[in-house]
C-alpha atoms as a PDB file:
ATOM      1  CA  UNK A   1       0.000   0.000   0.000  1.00  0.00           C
ATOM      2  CA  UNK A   2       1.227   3.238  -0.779  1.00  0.00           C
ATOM      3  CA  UNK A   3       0.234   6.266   0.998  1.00  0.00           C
ATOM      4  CA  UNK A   4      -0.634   9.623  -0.750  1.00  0.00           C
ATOM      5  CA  UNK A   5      -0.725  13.344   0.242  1.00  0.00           C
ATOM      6  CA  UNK A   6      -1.277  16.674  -1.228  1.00  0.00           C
ATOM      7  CA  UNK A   7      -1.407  20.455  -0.540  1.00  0.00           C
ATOM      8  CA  UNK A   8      -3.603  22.739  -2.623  1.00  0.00           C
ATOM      9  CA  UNK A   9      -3.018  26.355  -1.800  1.00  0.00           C
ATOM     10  CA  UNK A  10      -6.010  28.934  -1.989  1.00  0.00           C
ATOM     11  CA  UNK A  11      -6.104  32.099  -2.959  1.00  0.00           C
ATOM     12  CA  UNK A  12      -6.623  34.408   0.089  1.00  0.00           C
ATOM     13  CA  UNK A  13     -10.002  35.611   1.037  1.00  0.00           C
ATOM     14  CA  UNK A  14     -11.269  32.094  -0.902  1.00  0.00           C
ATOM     15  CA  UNK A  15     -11.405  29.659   1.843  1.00  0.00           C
ATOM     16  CA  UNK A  16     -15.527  30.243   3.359  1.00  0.00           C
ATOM     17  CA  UNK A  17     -16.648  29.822  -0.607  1.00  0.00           C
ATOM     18  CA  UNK A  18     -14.444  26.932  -1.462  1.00  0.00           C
ATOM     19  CA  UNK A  19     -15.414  24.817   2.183  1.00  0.00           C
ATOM     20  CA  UNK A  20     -18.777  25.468   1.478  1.00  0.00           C
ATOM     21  CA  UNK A  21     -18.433  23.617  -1.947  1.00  0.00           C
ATOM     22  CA  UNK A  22     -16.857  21.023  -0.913  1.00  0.00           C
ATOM     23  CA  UNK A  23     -19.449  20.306   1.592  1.00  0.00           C
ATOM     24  CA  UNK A  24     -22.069  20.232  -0.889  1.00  0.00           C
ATOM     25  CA  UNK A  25     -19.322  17.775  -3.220  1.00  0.00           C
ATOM     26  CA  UNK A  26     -18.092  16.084   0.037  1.00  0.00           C
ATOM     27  CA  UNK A  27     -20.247  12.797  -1.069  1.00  0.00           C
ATOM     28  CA  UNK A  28     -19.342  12.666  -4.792  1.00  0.00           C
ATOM     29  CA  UNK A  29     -16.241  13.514  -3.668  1.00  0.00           C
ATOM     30  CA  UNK A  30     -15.122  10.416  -1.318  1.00  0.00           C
ATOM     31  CA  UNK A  31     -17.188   8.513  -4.182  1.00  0.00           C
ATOM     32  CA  UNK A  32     -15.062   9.012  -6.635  1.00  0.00           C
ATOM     33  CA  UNK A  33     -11.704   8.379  -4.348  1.00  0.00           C
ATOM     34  CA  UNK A  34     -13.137   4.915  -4.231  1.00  0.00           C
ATOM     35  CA  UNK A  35     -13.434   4.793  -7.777  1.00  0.00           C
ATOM     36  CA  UNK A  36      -9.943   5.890  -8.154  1.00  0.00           C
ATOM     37  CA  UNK A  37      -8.755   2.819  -5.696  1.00  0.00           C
ATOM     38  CA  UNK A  38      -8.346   5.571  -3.051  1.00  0.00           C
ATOM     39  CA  UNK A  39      -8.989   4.459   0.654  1.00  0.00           C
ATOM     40  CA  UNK A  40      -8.965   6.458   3.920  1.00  0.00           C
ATOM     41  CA  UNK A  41      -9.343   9.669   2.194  1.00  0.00           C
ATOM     42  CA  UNK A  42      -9.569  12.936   3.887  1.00  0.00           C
ATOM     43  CA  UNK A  43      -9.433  16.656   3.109  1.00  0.00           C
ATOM     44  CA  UNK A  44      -8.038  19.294   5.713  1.00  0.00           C
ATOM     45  CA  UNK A  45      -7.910  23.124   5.948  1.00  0.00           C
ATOM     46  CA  UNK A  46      -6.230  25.890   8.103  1.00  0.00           C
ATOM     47  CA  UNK A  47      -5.216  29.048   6.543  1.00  0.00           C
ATOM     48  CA  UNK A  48      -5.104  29.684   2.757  1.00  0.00           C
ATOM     49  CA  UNK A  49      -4.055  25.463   2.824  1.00  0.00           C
ATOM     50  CA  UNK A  50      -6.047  21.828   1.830  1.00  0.00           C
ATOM     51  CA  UNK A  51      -4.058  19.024   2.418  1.00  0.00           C
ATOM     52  CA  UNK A  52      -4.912  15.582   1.284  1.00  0.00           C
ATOM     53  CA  UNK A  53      -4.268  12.254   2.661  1.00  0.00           C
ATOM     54  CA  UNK A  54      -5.530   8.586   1.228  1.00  0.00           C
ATOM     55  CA  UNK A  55      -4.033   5.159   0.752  1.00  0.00           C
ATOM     56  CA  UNK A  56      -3.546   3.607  -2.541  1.00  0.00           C
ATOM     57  CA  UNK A  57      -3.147   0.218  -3.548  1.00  0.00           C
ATOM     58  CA  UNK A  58      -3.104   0.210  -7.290  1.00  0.00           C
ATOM     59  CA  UNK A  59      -0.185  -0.042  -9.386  1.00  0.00           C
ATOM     60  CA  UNK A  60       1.212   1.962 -12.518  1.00  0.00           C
ATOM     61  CA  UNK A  61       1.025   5.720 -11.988  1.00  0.00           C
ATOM     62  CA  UNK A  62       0.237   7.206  -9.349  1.00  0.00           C
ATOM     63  CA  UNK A  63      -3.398   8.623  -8.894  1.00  0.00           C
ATOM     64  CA  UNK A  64      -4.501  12.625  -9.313  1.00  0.00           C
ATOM     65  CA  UNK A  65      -7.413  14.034  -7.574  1.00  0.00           C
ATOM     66  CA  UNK A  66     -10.708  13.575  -7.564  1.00  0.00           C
ATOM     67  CA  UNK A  67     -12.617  15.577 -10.016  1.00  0.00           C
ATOM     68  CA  UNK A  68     -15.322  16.746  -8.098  1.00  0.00           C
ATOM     69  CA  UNK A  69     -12.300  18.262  -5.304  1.00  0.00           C
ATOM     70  CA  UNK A  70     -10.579  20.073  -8.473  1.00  0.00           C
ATOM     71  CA  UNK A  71     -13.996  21.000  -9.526  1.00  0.00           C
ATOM     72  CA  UNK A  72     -15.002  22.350  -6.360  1.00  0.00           C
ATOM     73  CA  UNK A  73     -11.730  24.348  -6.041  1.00  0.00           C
ATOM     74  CA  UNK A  74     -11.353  25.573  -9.592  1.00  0.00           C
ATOM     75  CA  UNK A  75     -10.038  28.750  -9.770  1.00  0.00           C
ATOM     76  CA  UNK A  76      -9.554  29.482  -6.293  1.00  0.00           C
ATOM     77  CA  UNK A  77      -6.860  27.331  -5.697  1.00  0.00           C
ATOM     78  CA  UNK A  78      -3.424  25.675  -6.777  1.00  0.00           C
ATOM     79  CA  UNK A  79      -1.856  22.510  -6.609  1.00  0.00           C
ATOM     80  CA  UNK A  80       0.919  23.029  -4.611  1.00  0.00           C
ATOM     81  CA  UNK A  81       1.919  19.509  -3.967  1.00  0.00           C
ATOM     82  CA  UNK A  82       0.449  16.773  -6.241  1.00  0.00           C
ATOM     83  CA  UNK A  83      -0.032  13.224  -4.751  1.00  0.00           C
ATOM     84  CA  UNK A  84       3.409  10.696  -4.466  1.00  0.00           C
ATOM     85  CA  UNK A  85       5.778  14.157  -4.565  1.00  0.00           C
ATOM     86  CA  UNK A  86       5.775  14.615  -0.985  1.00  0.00           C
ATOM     87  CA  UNK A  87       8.613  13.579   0.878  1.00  0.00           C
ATOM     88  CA  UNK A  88       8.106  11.235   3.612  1.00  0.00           C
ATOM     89  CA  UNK A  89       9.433  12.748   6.566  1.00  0.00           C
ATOM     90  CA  UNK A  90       8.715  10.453   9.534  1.00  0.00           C
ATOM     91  CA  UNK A  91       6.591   7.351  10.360  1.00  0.00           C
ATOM     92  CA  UNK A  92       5.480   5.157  13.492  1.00  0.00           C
ATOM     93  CA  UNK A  93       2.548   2.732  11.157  1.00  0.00           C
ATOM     94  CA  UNK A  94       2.028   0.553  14.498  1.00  0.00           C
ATOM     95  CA  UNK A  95      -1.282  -1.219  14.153  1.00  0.00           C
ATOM     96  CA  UNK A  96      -3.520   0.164  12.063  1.00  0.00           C
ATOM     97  CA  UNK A  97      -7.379   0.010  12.978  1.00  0.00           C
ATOM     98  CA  UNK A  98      -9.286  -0.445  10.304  1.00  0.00           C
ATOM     99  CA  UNK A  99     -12.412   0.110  12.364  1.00  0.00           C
ATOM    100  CA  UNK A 100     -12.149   4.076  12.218  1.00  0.00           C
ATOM    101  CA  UNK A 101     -14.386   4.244  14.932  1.00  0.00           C
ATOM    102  CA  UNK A 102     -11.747   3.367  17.129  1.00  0.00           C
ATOM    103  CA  UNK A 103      -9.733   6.258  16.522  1.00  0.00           C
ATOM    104  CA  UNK A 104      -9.670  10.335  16.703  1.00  0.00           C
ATOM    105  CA  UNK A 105      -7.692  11.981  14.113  1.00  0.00           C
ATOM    106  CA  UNK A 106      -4.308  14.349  15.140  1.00  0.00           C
ATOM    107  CA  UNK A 107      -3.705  16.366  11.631  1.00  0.00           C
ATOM    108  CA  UNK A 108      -1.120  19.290  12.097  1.00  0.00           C
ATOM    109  CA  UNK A 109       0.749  21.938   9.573  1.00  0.00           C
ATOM    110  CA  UNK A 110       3.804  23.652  10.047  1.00  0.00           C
ATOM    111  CA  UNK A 111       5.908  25.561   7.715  1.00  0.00           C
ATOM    112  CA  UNK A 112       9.796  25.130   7.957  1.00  0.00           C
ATOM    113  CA  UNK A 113      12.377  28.365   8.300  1.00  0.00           C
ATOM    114  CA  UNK A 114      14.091  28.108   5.414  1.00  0.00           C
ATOM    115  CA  UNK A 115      17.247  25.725   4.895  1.00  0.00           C
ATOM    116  CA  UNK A 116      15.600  23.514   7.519  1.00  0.00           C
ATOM    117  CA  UNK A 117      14.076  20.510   5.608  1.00  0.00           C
ATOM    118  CA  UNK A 118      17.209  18.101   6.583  1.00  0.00           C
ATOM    119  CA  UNK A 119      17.439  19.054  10.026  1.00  0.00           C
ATOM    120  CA  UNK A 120      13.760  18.511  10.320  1.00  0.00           C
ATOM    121  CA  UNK A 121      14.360  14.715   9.063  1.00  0.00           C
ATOM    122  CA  UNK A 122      17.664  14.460  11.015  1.00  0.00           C
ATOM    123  CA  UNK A 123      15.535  15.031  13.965  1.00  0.00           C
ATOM    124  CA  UNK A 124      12.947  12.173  13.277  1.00  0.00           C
ATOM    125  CA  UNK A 125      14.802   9.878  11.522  1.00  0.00           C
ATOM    126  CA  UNK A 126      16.681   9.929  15.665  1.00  0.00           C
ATOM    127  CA  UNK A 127      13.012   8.824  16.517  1.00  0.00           C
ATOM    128  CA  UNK A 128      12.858   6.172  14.662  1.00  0.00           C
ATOM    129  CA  UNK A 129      15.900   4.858  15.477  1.00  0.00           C
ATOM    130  CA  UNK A 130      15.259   5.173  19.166  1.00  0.00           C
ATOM    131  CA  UNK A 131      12.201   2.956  18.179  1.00  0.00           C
ATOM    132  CA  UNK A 132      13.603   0.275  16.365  1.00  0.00           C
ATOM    133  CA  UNK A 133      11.759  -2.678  14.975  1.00  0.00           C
ATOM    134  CA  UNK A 134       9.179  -2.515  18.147  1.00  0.00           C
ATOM    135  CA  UNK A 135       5.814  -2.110  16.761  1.00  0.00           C
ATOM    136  CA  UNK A 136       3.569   0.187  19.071  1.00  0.00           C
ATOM    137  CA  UNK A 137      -0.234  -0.640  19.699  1.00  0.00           C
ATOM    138  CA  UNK A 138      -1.007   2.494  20.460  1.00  0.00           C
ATOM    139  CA  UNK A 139      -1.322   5.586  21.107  1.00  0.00           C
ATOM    140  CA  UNK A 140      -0.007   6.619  17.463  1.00  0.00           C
ATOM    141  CA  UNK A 141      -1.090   4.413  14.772  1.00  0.00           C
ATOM    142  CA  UNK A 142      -0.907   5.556  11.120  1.00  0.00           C
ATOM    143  CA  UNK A 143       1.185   8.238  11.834  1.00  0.00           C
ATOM    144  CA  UNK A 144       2.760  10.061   8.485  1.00  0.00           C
ATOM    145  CA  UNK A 145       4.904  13.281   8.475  1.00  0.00           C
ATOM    146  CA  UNK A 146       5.123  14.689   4.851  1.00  0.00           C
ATOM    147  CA  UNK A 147       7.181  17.724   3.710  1.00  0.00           C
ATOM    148  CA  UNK A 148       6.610  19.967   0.367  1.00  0.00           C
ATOM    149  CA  UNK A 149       6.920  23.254  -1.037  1.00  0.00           C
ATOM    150  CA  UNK A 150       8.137  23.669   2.624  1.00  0.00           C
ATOM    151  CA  UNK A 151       5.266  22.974   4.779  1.00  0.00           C
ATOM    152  CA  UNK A 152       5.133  19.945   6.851  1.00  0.00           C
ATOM    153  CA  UNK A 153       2.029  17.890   6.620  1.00  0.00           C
ATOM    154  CA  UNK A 154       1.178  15.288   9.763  1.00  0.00           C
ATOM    155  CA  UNK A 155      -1.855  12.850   9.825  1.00  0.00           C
ATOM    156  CA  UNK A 156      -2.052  10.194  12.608  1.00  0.00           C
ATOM    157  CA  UNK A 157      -4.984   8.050  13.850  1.00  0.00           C
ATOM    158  CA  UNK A 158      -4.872   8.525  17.516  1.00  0.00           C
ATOM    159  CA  UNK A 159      -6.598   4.992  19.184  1.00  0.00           C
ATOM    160  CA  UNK A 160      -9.019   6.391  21.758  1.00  0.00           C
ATOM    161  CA  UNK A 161      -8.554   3.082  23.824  1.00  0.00           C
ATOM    162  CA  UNK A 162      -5.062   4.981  24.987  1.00  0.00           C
ATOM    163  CA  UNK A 163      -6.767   8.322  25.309  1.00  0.00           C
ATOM    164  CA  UNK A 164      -5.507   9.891  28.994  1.00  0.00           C
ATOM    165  CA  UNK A 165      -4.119  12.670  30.125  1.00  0.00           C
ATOM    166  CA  UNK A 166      -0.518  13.326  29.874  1.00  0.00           C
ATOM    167  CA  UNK A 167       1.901  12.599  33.097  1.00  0.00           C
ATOM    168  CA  UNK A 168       4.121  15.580  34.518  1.00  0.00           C
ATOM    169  CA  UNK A 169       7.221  13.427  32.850  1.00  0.00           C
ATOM    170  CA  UNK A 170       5.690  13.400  29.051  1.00  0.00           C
ATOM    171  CA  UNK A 171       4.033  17.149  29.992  1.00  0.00           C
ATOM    172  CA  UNK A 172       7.831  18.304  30.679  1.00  0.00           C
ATOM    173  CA  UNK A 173       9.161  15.819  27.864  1.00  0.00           C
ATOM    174  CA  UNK A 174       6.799  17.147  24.916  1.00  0.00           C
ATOM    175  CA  UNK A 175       7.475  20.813  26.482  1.00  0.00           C
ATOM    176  CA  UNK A 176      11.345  20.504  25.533  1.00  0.00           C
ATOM    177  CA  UNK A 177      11.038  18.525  22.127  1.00  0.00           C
ATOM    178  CA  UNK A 178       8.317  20.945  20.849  1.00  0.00           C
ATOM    179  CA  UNK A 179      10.521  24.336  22.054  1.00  0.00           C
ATOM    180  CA  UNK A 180      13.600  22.749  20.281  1.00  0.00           C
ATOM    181  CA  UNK A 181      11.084  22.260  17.153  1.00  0.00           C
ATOM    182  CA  UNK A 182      10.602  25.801  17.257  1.00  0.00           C
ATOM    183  CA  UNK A 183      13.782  26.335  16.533  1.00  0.00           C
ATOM    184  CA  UNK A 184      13.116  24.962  12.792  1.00  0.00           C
ATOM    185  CA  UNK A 185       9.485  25.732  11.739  1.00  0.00           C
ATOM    186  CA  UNK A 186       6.711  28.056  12.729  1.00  0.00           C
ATOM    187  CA  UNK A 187       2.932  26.368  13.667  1.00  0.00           C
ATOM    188  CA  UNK A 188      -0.488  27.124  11.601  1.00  0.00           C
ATOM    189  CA  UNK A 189      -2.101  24.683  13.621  1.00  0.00           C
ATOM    190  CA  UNK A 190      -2.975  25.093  17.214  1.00  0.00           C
ATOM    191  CA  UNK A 191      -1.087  21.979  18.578  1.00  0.00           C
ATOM    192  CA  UNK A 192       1.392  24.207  20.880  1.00  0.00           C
ATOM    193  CA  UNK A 193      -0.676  26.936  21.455  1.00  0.00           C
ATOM    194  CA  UNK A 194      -0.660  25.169  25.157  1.00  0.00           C
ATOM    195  CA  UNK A 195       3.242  25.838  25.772  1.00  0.00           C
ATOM    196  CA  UNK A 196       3.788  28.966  23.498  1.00  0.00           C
ATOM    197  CA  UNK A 197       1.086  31.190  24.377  1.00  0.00           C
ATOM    198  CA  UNK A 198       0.188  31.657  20.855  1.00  0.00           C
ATOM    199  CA  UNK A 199      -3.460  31.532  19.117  1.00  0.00           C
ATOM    200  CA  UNK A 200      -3.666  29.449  16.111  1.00  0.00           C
ATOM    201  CA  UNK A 201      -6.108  28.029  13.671  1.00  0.00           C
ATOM    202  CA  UNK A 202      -7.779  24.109  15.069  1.00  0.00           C
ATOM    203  CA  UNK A 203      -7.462  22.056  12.153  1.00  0.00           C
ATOM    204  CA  UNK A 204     -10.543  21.612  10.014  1.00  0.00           C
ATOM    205  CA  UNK A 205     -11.667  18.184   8.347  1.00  0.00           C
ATOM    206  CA  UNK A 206     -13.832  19.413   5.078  1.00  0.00           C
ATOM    207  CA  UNK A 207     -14.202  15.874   3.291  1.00  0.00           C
END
């Protein structure tokens, strides 16, 4: 299975008229991703950004959108990021529950400072490592980090069957990794907002 994302950009002052197509396409839409062989698919916005994530298990080339989600953007919007051109950034799969029910979505966006991209994997790929080959039923499961056109794109299926609240150790923990991060990219979504102080934009599912 190969998973896809994408990032359309808007053109400002665009986004109310654009989300309220796509709710009236948001059917036909998730249709025809099923058509295309497209699983899992799922449209997000914050800012003047859509970004895409679905799983494809098709071979030959590599899927395009929807019709009905360029339709309903049209003119209002770019490609900035087609599907499979996305660099994979950072992963923790674990066990994936197919039973969506079981899970609550974590999608976040981030733009890197500039000359930051290899830092930014240098960073996770020391996660992974620190992992190794032990597979993780939870909490993550899913869990993609994409980078293009220098925004970072995350989209992880949170299992609710872990859902508590954090200790003082993984408070103080998260507190120090998410300052350093700071360091290397600036947050559109509200994830932080908690230790920075900051008001952001809560990530908003529109398909």
């Amino acid at each position: 299975m190969k998973r896809l994302a994408f990032i359309i950009r808007l053109v400002p002052g665009k986004r109310q008229a654009v989300s309220e197509r796509l709710a009236t396409h948001g059917e036909q839409i998730r249709g025809e991703a099923v058509m295309m062989g497209l699983d899992n698919f799922s449209l997000w916005g914050v800012e003047d950004l859509l970004c895409g994530y679905s799983e494809w298990t098709g071979e030959g080339e590599t899927p395009g959108l929807p019709a009905a989600l360029e339709g309903s953007v049209g003119a209002d919007g770019t490609l900035l990021c087609a599907p499979g051109t996305m660099r994979l950034m950072y992963h923790d799969i674990g066990i994936v529950r197919q039973d969506k029910s079981l899970i609550r979505h974590r999608v976040f966006v981030t733009k890197l400072k500039p000359g930051c991209e290899e830092e930014y994997k240098r960073r996770h790929d020391g996660l992974i490592a620190a992992r190794g080959d032990t597979v993780s039923e939870g909490p993550d499961s899913n869990f993609t980090i994409w980078n293009g056109a220098g925004y970072i794109f995350g989209y992880c299926e949170k299992v609710k069957a872990f859902d508590r609240e954090m200790t003082e150790e993984e408070k103080a923990s998260t507190i120090q990794w998410e300052t350093r991060q700071l360091e290397i990219m600036d947050w559109l979504t509200d994830d932080v907002d908690w230790i920075t102080g900051e008001k952001h934009e809560a990530i908003q599912r529109l398909v």
